[in-house]
PDBML (XML) file of the C-alpha atoms, coordinates in Angstrom:
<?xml version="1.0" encoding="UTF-8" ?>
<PDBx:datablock datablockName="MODEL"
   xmlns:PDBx="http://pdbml.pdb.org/schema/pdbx-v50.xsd"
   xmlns:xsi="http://www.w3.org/2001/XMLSchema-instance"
   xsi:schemaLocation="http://pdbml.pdb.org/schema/pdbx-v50.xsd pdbx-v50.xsd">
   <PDBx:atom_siteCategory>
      <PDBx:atom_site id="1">
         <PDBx:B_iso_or_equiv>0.00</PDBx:B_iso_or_equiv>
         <PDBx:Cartn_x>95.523</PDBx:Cartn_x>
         <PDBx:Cartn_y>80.179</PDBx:Cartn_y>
         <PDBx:Cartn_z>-75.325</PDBx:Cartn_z>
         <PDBx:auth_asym_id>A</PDBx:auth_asym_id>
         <PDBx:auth_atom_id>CA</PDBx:auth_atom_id>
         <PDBx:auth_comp_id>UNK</PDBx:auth_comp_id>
         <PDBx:auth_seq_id>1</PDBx:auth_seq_id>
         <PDBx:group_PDB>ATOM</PDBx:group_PDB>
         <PDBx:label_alt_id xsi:nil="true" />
         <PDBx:label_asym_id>A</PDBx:label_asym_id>
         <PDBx:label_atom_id>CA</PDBx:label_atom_id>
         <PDBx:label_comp_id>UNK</PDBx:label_comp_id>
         <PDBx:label_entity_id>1</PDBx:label_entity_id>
         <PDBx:label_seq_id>1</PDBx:label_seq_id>
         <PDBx:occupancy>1.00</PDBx:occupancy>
         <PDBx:pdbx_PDB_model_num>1</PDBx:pdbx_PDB_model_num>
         <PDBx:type_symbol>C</PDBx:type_symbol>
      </PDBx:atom_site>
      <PDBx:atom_site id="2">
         <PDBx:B_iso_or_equiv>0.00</PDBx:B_iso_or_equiv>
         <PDBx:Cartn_x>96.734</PDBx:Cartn_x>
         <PDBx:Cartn_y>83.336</PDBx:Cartn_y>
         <PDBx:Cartn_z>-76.207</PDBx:Cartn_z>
         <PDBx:auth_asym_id>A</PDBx:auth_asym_id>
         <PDBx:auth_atom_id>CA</PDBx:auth_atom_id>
         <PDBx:auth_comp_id>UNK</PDBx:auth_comp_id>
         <PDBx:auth_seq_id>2</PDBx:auth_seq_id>
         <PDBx:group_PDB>ATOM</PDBx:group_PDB>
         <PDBx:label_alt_id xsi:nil="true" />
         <PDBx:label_asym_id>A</PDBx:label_asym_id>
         <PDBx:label_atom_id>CA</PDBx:label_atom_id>
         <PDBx:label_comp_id>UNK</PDBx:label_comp_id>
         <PDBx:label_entity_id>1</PDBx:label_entity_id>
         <PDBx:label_seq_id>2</PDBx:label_seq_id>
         <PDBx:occupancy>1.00</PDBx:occupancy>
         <PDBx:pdbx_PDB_model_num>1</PDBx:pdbx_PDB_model_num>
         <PDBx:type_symbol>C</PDBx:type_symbol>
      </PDBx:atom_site>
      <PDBx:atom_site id="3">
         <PDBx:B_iso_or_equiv>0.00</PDBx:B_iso_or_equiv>
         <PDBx:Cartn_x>96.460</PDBx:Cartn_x>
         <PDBx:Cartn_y>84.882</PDBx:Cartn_y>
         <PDBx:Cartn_z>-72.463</PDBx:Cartn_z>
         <PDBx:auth_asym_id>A</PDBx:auth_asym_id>
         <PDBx:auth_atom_id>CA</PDBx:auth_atom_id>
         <PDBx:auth_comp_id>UNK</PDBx:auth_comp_id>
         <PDBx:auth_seq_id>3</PDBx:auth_seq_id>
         <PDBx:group_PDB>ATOM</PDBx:group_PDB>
         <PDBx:label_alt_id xsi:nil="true" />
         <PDBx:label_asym_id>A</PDBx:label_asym_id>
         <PDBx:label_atom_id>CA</PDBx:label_atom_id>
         <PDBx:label_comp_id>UNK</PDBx:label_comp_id>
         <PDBx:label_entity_id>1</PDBx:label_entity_id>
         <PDBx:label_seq_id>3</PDBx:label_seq_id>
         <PDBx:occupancy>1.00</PDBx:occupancy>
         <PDBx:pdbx_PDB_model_num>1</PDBx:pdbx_PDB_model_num>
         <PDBx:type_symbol>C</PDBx:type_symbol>
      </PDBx:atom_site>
      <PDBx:atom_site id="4">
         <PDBx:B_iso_or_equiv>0.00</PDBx:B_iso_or_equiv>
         <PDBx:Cartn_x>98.539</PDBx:Cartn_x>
         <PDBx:Cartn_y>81.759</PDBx:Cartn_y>
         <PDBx:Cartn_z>-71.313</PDBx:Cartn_z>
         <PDBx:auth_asym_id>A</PDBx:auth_asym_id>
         <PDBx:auth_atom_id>CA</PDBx:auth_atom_id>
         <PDBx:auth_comp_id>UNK</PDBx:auth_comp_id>
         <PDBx:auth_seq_id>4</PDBx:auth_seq_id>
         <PDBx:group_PDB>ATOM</PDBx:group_PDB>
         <PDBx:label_alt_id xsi:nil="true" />
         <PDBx:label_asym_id>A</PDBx:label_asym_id>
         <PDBx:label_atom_id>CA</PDBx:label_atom_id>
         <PDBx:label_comp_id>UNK</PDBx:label_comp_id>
         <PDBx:label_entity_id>1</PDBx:label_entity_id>
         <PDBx:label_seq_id>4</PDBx:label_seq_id>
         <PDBx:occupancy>1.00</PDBx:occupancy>
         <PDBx:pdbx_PDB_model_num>1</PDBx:pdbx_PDB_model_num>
         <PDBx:type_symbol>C</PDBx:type_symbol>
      </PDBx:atom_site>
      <PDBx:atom_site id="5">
         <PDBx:B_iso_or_equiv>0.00</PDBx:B_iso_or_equiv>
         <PDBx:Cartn_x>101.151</PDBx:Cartn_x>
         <PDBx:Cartn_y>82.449</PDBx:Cartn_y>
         <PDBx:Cartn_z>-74.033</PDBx:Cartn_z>
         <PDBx:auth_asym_id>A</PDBx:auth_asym_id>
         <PDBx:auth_atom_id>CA</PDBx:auth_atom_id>
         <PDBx:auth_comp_id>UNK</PDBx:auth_comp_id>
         <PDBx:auth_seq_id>5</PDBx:auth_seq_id>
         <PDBx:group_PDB>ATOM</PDBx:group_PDB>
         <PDBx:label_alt_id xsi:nil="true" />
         <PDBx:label_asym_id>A</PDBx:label_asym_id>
         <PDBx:label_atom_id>CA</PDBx:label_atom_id>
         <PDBx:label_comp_id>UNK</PDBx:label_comp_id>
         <PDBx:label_entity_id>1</PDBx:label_entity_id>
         <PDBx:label_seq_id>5</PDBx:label_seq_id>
         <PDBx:occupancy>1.00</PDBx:occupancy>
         <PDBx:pdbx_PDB_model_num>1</PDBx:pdbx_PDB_model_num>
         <PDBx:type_symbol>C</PDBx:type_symbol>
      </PDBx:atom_site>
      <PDBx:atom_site id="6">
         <PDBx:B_iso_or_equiv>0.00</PDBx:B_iso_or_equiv>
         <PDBx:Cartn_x>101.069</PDBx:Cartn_x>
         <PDBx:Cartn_y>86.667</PDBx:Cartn_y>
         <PDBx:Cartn_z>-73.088</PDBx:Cartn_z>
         <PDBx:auth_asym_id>A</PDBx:auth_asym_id>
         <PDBx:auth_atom_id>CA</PDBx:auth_atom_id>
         <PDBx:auth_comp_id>UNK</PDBx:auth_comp_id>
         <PDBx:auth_seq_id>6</PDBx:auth_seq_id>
         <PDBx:group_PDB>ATOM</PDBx:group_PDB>
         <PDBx:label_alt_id xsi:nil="true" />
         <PDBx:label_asym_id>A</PDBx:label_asym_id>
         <PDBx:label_atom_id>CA</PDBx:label_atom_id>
         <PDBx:label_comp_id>UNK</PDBx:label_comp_id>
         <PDBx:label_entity_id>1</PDBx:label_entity_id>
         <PDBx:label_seq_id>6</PDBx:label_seq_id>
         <PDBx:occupancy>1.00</PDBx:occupancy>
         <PDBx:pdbx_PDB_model_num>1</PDBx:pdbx_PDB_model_num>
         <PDBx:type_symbol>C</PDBx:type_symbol>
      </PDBx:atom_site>
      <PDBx:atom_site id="7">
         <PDBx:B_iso_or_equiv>0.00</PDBx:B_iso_or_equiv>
         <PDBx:Cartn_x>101.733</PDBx:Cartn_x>
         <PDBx:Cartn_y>84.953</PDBx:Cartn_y>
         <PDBx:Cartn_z>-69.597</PDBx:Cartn_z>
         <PDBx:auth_asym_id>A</PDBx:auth_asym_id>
         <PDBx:auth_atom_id>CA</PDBx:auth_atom_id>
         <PDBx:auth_comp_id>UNK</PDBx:auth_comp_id>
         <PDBx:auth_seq_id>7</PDBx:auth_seq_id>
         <PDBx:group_PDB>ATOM</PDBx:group_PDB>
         <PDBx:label_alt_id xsi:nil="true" />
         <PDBx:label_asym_id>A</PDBx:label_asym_id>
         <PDBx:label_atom_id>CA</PDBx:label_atom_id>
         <PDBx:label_comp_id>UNK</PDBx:label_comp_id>
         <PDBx:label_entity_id>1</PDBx:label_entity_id>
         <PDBx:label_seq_id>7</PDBx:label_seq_id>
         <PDBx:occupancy>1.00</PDBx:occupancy>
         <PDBx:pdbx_PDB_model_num>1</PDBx:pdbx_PDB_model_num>
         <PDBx:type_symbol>C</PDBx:type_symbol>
      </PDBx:atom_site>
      <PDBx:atom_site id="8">
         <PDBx:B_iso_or_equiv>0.00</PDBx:B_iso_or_equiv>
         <PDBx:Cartn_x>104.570</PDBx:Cartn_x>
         <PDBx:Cartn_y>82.567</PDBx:Cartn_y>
         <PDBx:Cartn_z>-70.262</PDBx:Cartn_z>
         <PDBx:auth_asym_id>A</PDBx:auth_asym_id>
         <PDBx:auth_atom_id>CA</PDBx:auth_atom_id>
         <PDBx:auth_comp_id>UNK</PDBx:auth_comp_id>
         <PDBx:auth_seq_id>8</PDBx:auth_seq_id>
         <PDBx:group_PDB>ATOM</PDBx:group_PDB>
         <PDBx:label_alt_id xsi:nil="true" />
         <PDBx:label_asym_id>A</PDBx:label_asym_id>
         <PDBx:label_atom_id>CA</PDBx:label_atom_id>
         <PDBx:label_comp_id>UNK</PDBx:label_comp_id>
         <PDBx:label_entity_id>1</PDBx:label_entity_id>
         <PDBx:label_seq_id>8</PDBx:label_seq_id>
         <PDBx:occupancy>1.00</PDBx:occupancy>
         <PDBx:pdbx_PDB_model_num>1</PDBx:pdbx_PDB_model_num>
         <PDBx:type_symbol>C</PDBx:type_symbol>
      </PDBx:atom_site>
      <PDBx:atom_site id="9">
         <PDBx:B_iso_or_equiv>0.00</PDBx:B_iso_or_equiv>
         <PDBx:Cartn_x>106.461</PDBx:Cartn_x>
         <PDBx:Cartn_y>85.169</PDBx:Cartn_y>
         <PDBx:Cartn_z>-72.298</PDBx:Cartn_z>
         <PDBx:auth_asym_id>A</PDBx:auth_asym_id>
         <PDBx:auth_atom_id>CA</PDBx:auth_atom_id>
         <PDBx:auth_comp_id>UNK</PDBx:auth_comp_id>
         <PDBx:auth_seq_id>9</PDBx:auth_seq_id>
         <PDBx:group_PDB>ATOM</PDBx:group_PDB>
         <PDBx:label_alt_id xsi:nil="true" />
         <PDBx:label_asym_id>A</PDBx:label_asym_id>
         <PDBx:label_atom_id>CA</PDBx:label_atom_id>
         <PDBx:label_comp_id>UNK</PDBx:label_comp_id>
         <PDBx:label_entity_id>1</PDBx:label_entity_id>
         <PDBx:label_seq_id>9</PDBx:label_seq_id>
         <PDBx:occupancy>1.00</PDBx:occupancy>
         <PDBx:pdbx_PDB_model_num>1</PDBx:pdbx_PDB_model_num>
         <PDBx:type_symbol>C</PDBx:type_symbol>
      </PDBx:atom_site>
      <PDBx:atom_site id="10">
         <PDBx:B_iso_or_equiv>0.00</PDBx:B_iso_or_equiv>
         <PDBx:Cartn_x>105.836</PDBx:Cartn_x>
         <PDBx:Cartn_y>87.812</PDBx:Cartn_y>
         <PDBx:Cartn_z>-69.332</PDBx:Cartn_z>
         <PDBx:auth_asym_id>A</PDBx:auth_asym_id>
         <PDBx:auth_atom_id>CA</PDBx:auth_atom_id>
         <PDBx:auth_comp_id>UNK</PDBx:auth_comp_id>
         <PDBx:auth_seq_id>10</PDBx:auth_seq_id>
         <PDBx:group_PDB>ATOM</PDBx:group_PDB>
         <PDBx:label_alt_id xsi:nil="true" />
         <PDBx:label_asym_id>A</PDBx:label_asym_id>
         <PDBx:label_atom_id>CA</PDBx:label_atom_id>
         <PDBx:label_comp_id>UNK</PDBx:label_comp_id>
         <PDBx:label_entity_id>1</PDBx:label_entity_id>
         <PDBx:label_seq_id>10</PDBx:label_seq_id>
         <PDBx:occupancy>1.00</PDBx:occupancy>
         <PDBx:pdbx_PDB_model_num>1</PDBx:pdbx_PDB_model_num>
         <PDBx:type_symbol>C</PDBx:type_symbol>
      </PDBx:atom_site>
      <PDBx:atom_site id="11">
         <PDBx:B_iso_or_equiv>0.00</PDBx:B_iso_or_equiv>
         <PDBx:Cartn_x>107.795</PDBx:Cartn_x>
         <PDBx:Cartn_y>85.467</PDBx:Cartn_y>
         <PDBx:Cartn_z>-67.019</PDBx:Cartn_z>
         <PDBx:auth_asym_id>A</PDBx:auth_asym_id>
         <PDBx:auth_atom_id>CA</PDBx:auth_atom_id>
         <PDBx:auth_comp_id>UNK</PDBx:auth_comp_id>
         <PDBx:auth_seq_id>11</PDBx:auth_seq_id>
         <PDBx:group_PDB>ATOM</PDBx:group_PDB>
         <PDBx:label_alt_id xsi:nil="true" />
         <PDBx:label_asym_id>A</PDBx:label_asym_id>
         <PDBx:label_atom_id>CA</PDBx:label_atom_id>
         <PDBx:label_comp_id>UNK</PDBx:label_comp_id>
         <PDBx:label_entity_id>1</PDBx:label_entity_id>
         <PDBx:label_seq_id>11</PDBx:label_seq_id>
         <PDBx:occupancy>1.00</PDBx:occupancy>
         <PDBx:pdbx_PDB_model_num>1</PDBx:pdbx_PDB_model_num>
         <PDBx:type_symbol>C</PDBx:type_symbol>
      </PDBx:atom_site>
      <PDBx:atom_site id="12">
         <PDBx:B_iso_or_equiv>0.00</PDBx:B_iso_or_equiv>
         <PDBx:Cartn_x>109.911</PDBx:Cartn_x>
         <PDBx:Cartn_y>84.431</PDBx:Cartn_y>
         <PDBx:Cartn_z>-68.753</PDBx:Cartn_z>
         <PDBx:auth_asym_id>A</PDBx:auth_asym_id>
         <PDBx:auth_atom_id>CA</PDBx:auth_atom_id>
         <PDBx:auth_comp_id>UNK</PDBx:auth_comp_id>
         <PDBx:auth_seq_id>12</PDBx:auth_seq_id>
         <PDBx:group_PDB>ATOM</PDBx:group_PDB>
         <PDBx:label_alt_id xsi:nil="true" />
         <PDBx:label_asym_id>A</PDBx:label_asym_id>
         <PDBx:label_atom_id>CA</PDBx:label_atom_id>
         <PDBx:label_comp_id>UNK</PDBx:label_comp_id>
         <PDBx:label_entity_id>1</PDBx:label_entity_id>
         <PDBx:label_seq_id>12</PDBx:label_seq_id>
         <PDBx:occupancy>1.00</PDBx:occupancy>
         <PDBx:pdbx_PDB_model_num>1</PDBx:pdbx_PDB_model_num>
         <PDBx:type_symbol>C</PDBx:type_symbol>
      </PDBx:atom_site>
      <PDBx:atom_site id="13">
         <PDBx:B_iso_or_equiv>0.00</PDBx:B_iso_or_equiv>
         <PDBx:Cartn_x>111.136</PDBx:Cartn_x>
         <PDBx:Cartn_y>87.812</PDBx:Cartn_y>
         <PDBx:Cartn_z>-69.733</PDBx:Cartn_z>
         <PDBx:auth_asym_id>A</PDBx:auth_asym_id>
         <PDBx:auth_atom_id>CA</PDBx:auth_atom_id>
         <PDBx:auth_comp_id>UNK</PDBx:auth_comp_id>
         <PDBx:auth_seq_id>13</PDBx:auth_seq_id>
         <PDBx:group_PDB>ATOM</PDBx:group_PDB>
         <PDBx:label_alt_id xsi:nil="true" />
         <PDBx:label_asym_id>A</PDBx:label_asym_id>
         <PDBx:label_atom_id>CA</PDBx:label_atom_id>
         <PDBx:label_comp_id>UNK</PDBx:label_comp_id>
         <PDBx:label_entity_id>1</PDBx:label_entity_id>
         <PDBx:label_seq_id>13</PDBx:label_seq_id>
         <PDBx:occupancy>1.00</PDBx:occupancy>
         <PDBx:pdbx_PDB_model_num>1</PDBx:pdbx_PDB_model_num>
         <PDBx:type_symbol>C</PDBx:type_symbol>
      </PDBx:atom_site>
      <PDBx:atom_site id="14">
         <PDBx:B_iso_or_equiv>0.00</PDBx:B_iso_or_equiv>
         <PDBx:Cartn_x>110.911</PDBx:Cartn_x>
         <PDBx:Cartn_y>88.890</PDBx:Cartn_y>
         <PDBx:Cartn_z>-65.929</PDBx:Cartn_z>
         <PDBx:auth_asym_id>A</PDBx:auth_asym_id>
         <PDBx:auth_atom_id>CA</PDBx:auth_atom_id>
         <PDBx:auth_comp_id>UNK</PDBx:auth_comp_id>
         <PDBx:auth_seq_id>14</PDBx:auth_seq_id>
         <PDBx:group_PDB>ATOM</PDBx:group_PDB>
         <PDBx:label_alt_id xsi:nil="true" />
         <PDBx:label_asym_id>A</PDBx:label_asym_id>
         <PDBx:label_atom_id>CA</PDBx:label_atom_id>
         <PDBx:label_comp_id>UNK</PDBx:label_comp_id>
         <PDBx:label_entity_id>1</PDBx:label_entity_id>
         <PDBx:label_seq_id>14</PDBx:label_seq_id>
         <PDBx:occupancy>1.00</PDBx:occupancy>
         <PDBx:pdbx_PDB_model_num>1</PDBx:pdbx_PDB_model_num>
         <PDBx:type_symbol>C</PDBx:type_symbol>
      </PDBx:atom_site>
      <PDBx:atom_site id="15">
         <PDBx:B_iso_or_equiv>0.00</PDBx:B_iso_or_equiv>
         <PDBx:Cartn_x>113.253</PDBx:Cartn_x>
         <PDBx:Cartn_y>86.007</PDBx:Cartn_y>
         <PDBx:Cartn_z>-64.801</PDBx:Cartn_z>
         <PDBx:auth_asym_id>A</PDBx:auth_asym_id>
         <PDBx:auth_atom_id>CA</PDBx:auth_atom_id>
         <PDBx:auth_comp_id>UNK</PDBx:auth_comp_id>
         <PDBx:auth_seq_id>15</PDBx:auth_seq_id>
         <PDBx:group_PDB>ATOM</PDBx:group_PDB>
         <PDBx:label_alt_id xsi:nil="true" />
         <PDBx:label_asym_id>A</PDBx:label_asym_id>
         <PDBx:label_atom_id>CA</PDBx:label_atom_id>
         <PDBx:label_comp_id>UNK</PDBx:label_comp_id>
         <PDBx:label_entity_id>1</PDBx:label_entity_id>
         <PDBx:label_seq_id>15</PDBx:label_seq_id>
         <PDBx:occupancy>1.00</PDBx:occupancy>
         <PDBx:pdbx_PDB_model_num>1</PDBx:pdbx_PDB_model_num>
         <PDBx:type_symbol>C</PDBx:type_symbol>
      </PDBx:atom_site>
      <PDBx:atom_site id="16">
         <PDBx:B_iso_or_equiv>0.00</PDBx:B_iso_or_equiv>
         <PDBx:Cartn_x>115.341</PDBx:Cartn_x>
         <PDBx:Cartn_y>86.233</PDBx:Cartn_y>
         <PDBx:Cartn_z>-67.303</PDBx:Cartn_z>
         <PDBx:auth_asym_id>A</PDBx:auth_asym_id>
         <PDBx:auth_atom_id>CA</PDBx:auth_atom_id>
         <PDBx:auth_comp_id>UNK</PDBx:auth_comp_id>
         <PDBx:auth_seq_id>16</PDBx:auth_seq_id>
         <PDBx:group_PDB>ATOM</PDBx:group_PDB>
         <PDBx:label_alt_id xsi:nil="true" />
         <PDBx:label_asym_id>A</PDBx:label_asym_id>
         <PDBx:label_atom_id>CA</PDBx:label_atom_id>
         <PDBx:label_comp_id>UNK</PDBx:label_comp_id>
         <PDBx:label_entity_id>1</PDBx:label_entity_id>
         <PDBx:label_seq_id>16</PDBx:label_seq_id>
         <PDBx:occupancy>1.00</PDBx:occupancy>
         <PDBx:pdbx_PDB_model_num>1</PDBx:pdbx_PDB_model_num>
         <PDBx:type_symbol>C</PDBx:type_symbol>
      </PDBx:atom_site>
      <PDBx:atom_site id="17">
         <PDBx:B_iso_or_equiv>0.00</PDBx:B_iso_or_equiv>
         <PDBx:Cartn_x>115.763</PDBx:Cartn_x>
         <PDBx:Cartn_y>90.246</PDBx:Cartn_y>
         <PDBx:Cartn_z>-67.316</PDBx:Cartn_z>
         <PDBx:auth_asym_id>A</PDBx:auth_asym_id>
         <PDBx:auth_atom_id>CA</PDBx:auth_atom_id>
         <PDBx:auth_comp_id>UNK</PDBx:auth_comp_id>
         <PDBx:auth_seq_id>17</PDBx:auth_seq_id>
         <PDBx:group_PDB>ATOM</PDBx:group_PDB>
         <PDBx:label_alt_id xsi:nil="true" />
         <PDBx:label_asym_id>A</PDBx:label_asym_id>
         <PDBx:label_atom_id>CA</PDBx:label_atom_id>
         <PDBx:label_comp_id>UNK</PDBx:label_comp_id>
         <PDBx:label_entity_id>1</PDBx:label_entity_id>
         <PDBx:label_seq_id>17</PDBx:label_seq_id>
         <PDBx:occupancy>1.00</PDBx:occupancy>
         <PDBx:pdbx_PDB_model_num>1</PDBx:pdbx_PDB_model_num>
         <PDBx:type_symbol>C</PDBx:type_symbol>
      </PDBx:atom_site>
      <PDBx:atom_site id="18">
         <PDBx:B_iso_or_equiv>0.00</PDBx:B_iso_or_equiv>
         <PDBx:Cartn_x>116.190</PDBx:Cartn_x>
         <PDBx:Cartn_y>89.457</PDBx:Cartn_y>
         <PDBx:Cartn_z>-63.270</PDBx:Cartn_z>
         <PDBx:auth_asym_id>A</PDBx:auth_asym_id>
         <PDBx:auth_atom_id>CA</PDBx:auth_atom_id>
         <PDBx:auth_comp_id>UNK</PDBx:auth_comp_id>
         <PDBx:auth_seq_id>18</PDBx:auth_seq_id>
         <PDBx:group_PDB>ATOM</PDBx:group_PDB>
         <PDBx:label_alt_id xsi:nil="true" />
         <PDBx:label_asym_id>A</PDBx:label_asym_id>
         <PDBx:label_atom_id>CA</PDBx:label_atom_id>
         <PDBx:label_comp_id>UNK</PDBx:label_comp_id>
         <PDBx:label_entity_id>1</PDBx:label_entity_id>
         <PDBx:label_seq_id>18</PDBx:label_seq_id>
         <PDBx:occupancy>1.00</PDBx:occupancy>
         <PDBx:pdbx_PDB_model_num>1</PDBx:pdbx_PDB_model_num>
         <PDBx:type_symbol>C</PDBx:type_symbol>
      </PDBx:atom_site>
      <PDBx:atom_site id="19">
         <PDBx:B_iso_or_equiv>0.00</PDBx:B_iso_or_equiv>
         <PDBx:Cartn_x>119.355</PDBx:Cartn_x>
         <PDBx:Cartn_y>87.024</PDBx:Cartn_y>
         <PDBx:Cartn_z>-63.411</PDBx:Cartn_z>
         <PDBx:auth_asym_id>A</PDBx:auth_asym_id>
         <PDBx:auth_atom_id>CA</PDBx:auth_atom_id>
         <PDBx:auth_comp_id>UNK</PDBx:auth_comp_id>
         <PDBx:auth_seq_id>19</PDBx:auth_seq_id>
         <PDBx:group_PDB>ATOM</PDBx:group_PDB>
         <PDBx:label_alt_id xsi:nil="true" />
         <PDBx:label_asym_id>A</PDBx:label_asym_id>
         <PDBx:label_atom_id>CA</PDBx:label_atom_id>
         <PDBx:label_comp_id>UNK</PDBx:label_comp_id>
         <PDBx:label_entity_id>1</PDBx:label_entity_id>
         <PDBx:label_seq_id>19</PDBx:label_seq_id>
         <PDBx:occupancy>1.00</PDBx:occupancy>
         <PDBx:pdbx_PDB_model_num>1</PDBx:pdbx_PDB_model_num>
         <PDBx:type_symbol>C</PDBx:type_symbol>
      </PDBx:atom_site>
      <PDBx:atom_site id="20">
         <PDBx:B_iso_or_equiv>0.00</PDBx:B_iso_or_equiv>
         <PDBx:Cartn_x>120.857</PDBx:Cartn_x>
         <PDBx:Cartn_y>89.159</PDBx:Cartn_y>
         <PDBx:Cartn_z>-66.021</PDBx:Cartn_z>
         <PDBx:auth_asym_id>A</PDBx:auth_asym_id>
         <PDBx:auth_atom_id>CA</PDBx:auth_atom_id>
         <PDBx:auth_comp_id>UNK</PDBx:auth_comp_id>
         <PDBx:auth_seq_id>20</PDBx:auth_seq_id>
         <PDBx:group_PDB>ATOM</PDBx:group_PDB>
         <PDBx:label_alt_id xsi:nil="true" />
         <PDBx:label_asym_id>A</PDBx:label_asym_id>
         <PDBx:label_atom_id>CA</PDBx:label_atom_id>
         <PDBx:label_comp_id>UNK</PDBx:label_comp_id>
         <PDBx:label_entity_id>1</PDBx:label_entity_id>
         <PDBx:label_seq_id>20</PDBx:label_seq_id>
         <PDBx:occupancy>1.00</PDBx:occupancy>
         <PDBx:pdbx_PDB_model_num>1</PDBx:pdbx_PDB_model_num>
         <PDBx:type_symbol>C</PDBx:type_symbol>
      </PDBx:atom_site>
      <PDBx:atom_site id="21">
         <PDBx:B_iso_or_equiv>0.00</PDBx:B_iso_or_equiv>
         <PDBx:Cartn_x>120.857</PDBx:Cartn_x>
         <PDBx:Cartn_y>92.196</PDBx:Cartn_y>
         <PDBx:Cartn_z>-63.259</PDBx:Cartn_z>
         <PDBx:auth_asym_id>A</PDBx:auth_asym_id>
         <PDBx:auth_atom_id>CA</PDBx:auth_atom_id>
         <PDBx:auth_comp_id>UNK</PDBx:auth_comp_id>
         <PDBx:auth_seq_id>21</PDBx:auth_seq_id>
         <PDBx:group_PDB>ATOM</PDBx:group_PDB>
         <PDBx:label_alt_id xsi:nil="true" />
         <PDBx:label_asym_id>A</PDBx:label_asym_id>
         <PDBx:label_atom_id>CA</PDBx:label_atom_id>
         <PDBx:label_comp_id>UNK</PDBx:label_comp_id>
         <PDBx:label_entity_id>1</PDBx:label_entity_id>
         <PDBx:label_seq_id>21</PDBx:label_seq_id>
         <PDBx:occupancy>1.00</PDBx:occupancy>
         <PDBx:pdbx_PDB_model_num>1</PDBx:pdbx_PDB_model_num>
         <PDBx:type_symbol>C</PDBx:type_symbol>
      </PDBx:atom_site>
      <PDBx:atom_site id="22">
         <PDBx:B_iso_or_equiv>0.00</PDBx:B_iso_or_equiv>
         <PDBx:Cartn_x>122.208</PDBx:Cartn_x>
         <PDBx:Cartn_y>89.587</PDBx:Cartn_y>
         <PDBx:Cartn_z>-60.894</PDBx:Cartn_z>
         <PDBx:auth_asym_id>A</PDBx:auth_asym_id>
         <PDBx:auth_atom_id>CA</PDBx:auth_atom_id>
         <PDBx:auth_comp_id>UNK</PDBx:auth_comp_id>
         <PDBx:auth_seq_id>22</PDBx:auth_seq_id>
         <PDBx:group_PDB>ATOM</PDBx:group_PDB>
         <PDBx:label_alt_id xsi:nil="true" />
         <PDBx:label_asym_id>A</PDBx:label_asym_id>
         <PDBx:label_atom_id>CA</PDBx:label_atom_id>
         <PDBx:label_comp_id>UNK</PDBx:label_comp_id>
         <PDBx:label_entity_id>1</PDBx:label_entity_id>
         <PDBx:label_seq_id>22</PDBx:label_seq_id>
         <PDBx:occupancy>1.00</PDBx:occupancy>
         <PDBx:pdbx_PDB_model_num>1</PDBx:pdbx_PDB_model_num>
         <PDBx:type_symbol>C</PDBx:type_symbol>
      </PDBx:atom_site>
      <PDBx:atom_site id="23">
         <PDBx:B_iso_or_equiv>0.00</PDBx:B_iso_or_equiv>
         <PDBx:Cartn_x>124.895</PDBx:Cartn_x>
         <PDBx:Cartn_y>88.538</PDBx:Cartn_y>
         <PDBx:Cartn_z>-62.851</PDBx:Cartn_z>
         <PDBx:auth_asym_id>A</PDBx:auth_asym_id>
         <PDBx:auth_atom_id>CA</PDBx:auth_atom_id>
         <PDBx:auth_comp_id>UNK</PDBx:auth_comp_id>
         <PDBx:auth_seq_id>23</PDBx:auth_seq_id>
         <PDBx:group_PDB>ATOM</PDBx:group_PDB>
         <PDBx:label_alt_id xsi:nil="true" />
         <PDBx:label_asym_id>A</PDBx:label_asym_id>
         <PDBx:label_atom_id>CA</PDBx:label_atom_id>
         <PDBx:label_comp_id>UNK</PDBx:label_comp_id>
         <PDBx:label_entity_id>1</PDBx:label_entity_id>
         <PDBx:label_seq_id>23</PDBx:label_seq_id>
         <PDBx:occupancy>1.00</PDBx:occupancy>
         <PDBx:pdbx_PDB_model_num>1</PDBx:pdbx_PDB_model_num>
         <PDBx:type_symbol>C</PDBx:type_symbol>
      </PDBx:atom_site>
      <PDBx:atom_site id="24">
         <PDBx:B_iso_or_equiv>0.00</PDBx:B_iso_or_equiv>
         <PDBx:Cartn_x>126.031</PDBx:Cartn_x>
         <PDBx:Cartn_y>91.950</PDBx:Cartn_y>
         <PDBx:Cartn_z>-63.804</PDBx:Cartn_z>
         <PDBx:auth_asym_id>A</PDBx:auth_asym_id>
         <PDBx:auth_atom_id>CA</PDBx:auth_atom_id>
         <PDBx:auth_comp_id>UNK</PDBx:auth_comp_id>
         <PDBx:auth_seq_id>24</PDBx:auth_seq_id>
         <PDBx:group_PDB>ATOM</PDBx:group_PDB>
         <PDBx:label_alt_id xsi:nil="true" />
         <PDBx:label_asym_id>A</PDBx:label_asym_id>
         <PDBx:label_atom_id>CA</PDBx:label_atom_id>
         <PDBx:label_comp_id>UNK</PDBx:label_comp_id>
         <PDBx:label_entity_id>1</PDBx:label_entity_id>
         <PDBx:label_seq_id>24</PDBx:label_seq_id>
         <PDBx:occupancy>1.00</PDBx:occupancy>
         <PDBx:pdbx_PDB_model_num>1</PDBx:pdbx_PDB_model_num>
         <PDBx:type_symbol>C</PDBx:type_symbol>
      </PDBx:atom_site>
   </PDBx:atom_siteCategory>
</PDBx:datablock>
């Protein structure tokens, strides 16, 4: 459970980090 959650908040950071690049 705790490797999925590690994993969820990875990718979510990553695509979230990635459209705020975009955007700027």
């Amino acid at each position: 459970i705790l490797t999925s959650v590690l994993l969820v908040a990875i990718i979510t950071a990553t695509q979230e980090h990635d459209k705020a690049l975009k955007f700027e």
